[in-house]
C-alpha atoms as a PDB file:
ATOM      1  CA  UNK A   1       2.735 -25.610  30.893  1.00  0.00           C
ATOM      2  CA  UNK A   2       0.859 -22.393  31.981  1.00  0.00           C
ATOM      3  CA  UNK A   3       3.848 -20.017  31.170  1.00  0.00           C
ATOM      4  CA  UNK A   4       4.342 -21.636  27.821  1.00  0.00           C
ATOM      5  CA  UNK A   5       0.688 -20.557  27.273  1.00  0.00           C
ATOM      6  CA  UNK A   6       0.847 -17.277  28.409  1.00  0.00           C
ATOM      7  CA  UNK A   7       3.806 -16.799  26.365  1.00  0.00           C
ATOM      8  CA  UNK A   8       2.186 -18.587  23.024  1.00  0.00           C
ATOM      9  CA  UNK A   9      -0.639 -16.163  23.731  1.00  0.00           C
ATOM     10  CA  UNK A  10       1.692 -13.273  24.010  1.00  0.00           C
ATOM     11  CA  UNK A  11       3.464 -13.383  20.890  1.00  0.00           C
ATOM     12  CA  UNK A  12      -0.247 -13.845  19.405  1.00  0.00           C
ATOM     13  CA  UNK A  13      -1.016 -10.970  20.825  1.00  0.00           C
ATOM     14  CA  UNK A  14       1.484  -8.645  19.283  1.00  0.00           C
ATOM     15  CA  UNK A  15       1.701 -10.042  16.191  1.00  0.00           C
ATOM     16  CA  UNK A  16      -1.857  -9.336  16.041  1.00  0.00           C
ATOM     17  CA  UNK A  17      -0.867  -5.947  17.455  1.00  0.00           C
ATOM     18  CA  UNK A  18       1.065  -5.269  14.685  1.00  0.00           C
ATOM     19  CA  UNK A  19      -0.516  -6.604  12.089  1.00  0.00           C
ATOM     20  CA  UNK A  20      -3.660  -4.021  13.177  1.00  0.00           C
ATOM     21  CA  UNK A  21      -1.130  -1.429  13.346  1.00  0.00           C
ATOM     22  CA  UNK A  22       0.517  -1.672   9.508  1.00  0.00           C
ATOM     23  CA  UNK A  23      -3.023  -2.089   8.326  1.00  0.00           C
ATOM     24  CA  UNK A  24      -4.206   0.930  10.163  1.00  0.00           C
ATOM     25  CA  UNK A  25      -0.743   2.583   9.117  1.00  0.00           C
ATOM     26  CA  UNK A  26      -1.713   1.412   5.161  1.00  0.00           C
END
């Protein structure tokens, strides 16, 4: 259960990543 969470909060992680990153890019 604790890897599925670390990986859940992974992907959050970059999308949020990127999503700061095109905005910052824009």
């Amino acid at each position: 259960m604790s890897s599925f969470l670390l990986e859940s909060s992974r992907k959050l992680a970059r999308r949020q990543l990127l999503r700061e990153w095109g905005s910052w890019k824009n």
